[in-house]
C-alpha atoms as a PDB file:
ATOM      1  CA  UNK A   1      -9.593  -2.004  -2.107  1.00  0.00           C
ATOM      2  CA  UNK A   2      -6.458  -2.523  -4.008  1.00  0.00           C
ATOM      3  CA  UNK A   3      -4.152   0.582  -4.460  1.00  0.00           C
ATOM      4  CA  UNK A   4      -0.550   0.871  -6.830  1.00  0.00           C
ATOM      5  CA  UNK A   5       1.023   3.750  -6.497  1.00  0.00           C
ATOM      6  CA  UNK A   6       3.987   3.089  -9.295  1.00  0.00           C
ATOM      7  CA  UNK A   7       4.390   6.621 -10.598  1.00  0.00           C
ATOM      8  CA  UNK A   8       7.006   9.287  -8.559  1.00  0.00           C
ATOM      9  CA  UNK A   9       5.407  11.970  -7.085  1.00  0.00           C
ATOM     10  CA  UNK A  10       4.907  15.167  -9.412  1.00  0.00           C
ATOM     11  CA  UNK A  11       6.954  17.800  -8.974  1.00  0.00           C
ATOM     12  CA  UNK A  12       4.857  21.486  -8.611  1.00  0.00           C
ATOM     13  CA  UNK A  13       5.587  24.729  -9.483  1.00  0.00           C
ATOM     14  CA  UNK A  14       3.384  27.452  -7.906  1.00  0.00           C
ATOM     15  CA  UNK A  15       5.274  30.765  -8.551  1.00  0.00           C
ATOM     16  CA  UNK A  16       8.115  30.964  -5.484  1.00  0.00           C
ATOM     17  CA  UNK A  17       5.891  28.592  -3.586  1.00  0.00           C
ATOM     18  CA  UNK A  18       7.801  25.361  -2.132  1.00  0.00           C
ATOM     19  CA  UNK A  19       5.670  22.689  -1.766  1.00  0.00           C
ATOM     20  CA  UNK A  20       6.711  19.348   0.476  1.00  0.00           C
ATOM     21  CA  UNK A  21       4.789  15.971   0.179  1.00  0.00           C
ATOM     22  CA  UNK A  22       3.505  15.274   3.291  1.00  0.00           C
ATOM     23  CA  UNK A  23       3.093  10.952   4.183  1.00  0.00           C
ATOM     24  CA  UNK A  24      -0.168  11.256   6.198  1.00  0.00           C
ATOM     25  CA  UNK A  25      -1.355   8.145   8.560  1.00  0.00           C
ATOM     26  CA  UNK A  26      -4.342   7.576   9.954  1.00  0.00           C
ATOM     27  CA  UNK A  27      -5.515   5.427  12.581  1.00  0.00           C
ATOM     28  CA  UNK A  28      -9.427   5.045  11.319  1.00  0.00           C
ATOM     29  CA  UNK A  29      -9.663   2.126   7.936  1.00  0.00           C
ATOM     30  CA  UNK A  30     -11.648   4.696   5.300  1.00  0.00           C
ATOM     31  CA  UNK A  31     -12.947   0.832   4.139  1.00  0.00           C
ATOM     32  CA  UNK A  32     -12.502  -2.545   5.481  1.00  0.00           C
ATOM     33  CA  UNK A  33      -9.687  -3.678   3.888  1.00  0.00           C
ATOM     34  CA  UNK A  34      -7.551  -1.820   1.877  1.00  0.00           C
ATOM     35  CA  UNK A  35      -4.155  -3.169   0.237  1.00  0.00           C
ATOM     36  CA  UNK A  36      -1.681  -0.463  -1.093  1.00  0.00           C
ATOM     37  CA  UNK A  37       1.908  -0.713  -3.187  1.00  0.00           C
ATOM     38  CA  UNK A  38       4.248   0.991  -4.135  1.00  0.00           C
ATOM     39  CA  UNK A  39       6.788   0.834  -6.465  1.00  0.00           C
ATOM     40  CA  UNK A  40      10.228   0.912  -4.912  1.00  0.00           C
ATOM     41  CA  UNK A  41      14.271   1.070  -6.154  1.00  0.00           C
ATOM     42  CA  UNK A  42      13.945  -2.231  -4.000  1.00  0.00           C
ATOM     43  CA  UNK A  43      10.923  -3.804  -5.010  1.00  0.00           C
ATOM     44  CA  UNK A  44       7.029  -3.626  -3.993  1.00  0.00           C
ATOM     45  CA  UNK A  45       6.342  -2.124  -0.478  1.00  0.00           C
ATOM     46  CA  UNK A  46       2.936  -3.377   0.673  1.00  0.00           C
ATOM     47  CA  UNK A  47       0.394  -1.398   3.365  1.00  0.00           C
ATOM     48  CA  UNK A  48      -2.226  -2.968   4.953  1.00  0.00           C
ATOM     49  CA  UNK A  49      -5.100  -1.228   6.471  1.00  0.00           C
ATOM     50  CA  UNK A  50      -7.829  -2.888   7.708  1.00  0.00           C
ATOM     51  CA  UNK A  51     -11.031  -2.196  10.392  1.00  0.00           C
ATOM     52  CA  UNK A  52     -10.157  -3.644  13.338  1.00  0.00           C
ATOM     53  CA  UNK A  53     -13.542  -4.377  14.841  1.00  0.00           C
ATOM     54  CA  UNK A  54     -13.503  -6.699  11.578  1.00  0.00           C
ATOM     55  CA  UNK A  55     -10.021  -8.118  10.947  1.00  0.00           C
ATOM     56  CA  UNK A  56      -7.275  -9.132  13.829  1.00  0.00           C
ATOM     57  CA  UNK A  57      -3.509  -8.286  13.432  1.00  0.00           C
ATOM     58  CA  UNK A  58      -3.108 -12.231  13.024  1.00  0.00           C
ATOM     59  CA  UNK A  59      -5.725 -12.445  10.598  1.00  0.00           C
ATOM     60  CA  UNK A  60      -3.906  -9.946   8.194  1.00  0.00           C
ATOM     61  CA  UNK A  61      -0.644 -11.273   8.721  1.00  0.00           C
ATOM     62  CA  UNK A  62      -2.025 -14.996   7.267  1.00  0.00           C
ATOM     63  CA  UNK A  63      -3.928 -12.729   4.433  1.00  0.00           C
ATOM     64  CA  UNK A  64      -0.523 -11.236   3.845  1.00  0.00           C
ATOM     65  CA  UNK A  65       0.811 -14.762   3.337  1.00  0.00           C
ATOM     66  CA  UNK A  66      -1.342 -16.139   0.971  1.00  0.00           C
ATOM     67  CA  UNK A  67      -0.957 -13.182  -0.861  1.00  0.00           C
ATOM     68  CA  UNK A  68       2.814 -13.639  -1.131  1.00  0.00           C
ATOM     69  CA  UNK A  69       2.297 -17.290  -2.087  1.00  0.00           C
ATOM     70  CA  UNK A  70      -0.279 -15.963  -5.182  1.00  0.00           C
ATOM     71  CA  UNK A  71       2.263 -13.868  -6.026  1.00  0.00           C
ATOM     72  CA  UNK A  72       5.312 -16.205  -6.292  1.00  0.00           C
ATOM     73  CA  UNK A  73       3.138 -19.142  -8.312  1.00  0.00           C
ATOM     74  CA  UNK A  74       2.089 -16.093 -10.428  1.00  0.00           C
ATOM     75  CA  UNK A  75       5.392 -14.987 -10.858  1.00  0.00           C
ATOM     76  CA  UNK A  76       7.023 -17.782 -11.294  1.00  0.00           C
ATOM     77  CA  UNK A  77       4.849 -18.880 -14.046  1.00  0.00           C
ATOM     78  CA  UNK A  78       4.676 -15.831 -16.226  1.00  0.00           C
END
């Protein structure tokens, strides 16, 4: 699964309530694989989360590679 999160969080207004944006981890992959962005004053900040009974930390690091590498041909092309 590929995720972009490139909007700021909203802003809510619940009559006197005050509401705080909680980052939440988790330590179980919802799916295999899942590769999340965000939009940041200093560029793209990437997440990976992955099942680990499928994937190895090495395995996702060389992923994480060759999807840096798309990137730059892709980027460097456009």
């Amino acid at each position: 699964m590929f995720v972009l999160q490139n909007n700021d969080a909203a802003d809510f207004d619940l009559d006197g309530l005050q509401i705080t944006p909680v980052e939440q981890s988790s330590s179980v992959a919802k799916v295999d694989l899942t590769l999340s962005a965000q939009q940041t004053p200093q560029g793209i900040l990437c997440h990976w989360e992955f099942a680990s009974d499928l994937f190895t930390q090495a395995r996702i690091e060389r992923l994480a590679r060759h999807f840096e590498q798309a990137l730059q041909v892709v980027t460097a092309t456009a």
